[in-house]
N, C-alpha and C. Protein backbone atom coordinates (compact mmCIF):
# COMPACT_ATOMS: atom_id res chain seq x y z
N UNK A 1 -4.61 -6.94 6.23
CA UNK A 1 -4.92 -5.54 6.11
C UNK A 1 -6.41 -5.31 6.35
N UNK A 2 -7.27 -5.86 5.96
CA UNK A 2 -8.57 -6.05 5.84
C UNK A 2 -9.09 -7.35 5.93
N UNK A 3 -10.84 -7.64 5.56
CA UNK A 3 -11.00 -8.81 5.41
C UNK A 3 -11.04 -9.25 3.83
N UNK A 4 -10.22 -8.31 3.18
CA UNK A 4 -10.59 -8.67 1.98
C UNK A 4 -8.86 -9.00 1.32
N UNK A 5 -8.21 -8.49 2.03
CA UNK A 5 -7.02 -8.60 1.49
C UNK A 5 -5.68 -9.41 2.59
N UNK A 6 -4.48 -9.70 2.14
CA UNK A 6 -3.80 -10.59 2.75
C UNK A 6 -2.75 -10.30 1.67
N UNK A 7 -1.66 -9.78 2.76
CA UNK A 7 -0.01 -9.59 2.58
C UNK A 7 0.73 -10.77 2.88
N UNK A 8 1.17 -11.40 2.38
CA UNK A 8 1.98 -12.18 2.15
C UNK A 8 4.04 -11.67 2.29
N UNK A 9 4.02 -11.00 1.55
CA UNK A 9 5.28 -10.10 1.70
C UNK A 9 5.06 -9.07 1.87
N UNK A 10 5.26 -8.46 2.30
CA UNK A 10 5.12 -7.05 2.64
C UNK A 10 6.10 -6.07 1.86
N UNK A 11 7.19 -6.90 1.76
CA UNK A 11 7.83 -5.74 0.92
C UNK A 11 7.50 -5.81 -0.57
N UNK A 12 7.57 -7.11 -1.06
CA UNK A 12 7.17 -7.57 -2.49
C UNK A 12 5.54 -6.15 -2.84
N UNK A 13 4.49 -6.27 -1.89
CA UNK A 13 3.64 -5.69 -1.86
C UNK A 13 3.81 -4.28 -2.21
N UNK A 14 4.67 -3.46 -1.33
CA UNK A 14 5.30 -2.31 -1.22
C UNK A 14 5.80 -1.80 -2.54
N UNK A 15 7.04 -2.41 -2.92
CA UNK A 15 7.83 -2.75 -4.38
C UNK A 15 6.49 -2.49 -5.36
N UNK A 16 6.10 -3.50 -5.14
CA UNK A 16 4.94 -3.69 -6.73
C UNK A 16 4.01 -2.11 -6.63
N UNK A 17 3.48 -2.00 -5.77
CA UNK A 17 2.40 -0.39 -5.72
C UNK A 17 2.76 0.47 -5.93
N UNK A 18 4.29 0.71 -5.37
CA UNK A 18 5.08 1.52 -5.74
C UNK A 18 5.14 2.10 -7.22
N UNK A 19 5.63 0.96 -7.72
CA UNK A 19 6.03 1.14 -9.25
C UNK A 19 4.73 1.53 -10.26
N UNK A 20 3.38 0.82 -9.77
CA UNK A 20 2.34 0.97 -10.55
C UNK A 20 1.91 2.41 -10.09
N UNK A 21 1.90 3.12 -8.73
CA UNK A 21 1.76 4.65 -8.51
C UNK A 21 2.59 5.20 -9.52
N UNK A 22 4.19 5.16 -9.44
CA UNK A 22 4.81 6.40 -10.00
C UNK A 22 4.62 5.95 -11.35
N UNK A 23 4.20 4.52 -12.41
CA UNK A 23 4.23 4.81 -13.27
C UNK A 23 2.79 5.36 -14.04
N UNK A 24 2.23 5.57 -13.10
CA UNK A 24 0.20 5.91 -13.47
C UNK A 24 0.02 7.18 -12.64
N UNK A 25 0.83 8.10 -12.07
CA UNK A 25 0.59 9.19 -11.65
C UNK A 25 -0.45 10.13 -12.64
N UNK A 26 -0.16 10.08 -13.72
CA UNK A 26 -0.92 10.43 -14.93
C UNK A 26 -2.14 10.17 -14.85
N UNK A 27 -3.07 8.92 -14.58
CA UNK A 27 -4.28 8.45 -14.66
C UNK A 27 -4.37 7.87 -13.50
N UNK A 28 -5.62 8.29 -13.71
CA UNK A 28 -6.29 7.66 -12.14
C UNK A 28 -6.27 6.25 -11.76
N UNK A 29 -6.09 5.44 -12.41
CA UNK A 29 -5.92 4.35 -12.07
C UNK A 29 -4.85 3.92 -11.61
N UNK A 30 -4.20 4.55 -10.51
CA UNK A 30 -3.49 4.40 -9.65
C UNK A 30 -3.79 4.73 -8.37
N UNK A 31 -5.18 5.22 -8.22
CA UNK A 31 -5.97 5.74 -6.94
C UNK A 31 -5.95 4.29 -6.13
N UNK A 32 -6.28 3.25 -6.53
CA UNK A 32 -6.85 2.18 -5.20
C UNK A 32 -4.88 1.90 -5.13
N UNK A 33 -4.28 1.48 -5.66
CA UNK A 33 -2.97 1.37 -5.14
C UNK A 33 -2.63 2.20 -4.37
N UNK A 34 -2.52 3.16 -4.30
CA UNK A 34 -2.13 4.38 -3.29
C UNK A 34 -2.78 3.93 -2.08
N UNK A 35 -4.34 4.30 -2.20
CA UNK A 35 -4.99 4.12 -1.20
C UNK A 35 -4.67 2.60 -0.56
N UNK A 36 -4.23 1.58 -0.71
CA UNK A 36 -3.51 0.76 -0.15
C UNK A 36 -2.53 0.28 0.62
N UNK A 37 -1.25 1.05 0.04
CA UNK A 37 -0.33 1.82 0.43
C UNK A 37 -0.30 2.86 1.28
N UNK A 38 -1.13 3.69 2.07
CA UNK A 38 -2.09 4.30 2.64
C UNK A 38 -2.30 3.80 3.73
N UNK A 39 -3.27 2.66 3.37
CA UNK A 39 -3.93 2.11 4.35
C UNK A 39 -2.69 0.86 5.24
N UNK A 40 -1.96 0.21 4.24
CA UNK A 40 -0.76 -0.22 4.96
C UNK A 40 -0.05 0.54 6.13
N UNK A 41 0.32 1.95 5.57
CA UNK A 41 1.24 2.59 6.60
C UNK A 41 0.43 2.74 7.81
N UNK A 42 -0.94 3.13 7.69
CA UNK A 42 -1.81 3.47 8.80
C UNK A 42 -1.77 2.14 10.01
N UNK A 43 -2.19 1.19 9.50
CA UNK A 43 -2.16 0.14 10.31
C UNK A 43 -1.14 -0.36 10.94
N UNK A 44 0.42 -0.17 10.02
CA UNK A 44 1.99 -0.42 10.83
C UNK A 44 1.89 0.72 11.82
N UNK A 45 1.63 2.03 11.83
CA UNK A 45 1.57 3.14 12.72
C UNK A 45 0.95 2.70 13.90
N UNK A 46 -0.31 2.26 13.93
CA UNK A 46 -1.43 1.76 14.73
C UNK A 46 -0.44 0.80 15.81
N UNK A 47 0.14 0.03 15.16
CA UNK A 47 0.40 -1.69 15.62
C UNK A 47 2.02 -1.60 16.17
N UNK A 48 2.71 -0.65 15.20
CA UNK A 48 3.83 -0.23 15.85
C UNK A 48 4.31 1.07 15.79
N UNK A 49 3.39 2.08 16.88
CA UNK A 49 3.90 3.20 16.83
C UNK A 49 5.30 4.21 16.91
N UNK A 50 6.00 3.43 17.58
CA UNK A 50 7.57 3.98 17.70
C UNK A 50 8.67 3.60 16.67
N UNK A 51 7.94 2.99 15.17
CA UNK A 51 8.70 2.94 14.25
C UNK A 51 8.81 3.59 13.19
């Protein structure tokens, strides 16, 4: 994703952010997960646009 980070599963990844967004919608500390999640979709868009 970056040089700082490394997906391993991608869905496992997905799954896990998921759950920590909808269960921290409440507090902000669910901002860098999102923004992750975020930044994931952007780059599948980038790399495979017709999906």
């Amino acid at each position: 994703m970056n040089n700082f980070s490394t997906i391993l599963d991608c869905s496992e990844f997905v799954e896990s952010h998921l759950n920590v967004v909808m269960a921290s919608m409440v507090n902000k500390t669910f901002k860098p997960y999102l923004d992750r999640l975020i930044e994931l979709k952007n780059l599948h868009l980038q790399n495979y646009p017709d999906n």
